[in-house]
N, C-alpha and C. Protein backbone atom coordinates (compact mmCIF):
# COMPACT_ATOMS: atom_id res chain seq x y z
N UNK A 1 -17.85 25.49 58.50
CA UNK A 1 -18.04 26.27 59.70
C UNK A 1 -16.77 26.17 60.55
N UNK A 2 -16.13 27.61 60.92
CA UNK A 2 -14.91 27.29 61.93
C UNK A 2 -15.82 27.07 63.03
N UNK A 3 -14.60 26.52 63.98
CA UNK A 3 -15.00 25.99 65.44
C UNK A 3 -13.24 26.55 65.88
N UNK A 4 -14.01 27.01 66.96
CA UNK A 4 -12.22 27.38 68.40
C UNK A 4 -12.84 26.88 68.86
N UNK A 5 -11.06 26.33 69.45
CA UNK A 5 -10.89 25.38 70.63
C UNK A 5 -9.66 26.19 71.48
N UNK A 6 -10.22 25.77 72.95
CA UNK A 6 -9.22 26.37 73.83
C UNK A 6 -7.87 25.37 73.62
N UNK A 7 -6.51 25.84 73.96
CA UNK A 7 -5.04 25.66 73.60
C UNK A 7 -4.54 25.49 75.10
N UNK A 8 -4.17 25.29 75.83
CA UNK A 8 -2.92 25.22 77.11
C UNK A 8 -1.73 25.13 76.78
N UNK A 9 -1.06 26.08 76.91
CA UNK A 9 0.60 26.12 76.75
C UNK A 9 1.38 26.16 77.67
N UNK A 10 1.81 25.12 78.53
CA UNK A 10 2.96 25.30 79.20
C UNK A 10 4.47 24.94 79.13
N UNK A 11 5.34 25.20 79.99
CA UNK A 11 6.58 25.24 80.04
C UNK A 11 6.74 24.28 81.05
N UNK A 12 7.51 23.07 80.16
CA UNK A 12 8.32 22.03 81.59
C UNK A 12 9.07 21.85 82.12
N UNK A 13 9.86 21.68 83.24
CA UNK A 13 10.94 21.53 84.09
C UNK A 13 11.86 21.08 82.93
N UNK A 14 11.77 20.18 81.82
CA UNK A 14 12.84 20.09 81.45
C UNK A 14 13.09 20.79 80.09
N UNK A 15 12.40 22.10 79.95
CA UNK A 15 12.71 23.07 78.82
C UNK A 15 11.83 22.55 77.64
N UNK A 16 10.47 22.07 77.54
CA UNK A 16 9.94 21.84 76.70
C UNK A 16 8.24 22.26 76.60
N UNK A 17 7.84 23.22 75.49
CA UNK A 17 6.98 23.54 75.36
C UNK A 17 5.67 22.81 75.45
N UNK A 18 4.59 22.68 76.04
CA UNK A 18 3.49 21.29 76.50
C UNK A 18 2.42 22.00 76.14
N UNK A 19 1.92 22.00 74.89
CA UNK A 19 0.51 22.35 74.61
C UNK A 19 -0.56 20.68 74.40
N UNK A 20 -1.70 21.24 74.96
CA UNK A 20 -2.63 20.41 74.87
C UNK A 20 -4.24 20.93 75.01
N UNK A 21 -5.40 20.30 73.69
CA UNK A 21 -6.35 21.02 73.61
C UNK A 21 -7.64 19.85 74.36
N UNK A 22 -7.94 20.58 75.67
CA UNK A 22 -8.99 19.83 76.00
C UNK A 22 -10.15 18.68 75.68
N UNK A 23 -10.60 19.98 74.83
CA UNK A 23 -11.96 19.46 73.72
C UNK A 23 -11.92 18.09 73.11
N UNK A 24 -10.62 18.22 72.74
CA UNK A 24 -10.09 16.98 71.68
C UNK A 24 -9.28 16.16 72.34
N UNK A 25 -8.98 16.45 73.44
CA UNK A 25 -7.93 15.17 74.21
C UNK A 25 -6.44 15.03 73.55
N UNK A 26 -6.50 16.33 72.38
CA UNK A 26 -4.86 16.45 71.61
C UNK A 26 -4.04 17.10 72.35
N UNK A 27 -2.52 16.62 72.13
CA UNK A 27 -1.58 17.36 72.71
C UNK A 27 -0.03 16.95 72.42
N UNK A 28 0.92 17.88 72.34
CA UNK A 28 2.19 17.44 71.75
C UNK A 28 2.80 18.03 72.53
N UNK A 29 4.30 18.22 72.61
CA UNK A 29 5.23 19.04 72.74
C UNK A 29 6.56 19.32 72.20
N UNK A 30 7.23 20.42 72.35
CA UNK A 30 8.17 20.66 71.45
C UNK A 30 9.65 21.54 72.25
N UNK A 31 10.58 21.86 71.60
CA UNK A 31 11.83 22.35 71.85
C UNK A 31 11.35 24.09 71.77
N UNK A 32 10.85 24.34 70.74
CA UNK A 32 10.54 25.79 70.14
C UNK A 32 9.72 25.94 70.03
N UNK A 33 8.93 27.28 70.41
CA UNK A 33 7.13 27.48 70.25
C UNK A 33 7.28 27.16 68.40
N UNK A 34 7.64 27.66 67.72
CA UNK A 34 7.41 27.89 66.14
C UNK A 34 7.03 26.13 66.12
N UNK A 35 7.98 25.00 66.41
CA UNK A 35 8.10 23.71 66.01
C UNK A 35 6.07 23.11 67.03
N UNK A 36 6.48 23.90 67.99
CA UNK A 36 4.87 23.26 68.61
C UNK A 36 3.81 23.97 68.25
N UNK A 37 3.97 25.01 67.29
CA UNK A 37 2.53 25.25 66.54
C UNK A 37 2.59 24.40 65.36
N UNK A 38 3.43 23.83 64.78
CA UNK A 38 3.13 23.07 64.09
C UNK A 38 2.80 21.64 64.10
N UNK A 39 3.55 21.02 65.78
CA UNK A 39 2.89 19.65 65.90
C UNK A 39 2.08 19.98 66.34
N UNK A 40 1.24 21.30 66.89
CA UNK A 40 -0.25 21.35 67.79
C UNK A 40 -1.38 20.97 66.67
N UNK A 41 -1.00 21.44 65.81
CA UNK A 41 -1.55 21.94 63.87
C UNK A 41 -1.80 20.45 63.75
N UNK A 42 -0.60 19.71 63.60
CA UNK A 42 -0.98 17.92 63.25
C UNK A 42 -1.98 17.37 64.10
N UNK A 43 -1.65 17.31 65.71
CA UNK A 43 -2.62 16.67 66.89
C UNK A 43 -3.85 17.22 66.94
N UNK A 44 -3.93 18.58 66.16
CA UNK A 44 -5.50 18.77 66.45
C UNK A 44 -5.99 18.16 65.09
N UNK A 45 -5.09 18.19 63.68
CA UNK A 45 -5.73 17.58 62.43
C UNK A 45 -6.38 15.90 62.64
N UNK A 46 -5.29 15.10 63.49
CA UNK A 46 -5.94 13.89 64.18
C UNK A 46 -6.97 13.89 64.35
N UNK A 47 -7.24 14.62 65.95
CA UNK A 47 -8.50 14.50 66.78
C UNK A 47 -9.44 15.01 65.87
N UNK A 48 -9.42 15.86 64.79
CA UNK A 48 -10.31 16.13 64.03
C UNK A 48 -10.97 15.45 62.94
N UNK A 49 -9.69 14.44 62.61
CA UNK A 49 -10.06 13.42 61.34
C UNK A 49 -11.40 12.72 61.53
N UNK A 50 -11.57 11.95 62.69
CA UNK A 50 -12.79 10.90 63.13
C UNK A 50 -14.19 12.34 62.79
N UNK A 51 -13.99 13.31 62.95
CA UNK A 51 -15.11 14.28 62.42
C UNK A 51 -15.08 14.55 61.32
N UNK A 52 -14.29 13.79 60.51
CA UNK A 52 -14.32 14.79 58.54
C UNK A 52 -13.85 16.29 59.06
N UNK A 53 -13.36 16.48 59.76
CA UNK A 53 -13.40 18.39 59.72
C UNK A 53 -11.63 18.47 59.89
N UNK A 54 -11.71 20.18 59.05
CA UNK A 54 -9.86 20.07 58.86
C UNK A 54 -9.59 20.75 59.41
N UNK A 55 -8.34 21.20 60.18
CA UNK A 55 -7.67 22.27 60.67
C UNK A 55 -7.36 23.61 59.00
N UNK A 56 -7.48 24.61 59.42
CA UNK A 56 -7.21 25.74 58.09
C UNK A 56 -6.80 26.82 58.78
N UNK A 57 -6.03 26.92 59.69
CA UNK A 57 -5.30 27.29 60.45
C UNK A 57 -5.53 27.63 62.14
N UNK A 58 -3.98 28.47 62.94
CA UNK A 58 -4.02 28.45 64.26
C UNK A 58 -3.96 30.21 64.17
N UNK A 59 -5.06 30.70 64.82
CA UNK A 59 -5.34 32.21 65.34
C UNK A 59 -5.67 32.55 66.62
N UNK A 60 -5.51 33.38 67.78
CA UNK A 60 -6.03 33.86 68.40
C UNK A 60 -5.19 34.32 70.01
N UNK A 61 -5.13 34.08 70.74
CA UNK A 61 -4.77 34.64 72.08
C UNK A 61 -3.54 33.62 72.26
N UNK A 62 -2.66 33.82 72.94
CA UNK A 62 -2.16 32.89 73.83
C UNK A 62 -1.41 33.50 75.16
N UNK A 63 -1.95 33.00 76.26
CA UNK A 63 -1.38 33.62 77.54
C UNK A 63 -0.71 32.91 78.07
N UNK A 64 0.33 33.06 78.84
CA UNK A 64 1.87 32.79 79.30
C UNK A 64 2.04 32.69 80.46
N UNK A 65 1.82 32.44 81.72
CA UNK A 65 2.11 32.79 82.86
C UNK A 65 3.39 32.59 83.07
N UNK A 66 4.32 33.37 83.60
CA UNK A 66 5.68 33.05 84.09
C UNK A 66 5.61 32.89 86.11
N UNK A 67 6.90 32.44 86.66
CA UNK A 67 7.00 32.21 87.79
C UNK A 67 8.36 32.94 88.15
């Protein structure tokens, strides 16, 4: 059975991408969106391990706010 989970993506003062998923208390960050969908991919495979359940991929929205 898939399960979504909400994503937060922000941008930090010092140029680094900050995603982190509520649900799971996961979160990484990175230089390049491409490099932080893939550590988001690992931190949610973590928080998911203690459930037996796998990540089989990342789909869906992502919104941006700029300033």
């Amino acid at each position: 059975m898939r399960r979504r989970h909400r994503v937060v993506v922000e941008w930090d003062e010092e140029g680094y991408f900050v995603a982190h998923v509520p649900e799971l208390h996961a979160h990484t960050q990175a230089q390049s969106f491409e490099e932080l969908l893939q550590r988001l991919q690992e931190a949610i495979a973590v928080s998911l391990e203690e459930e037996k359940a796998e990540v089989v991929g990342l789909e869906g929205e992502l919104e941006i706010e700029a300033a």
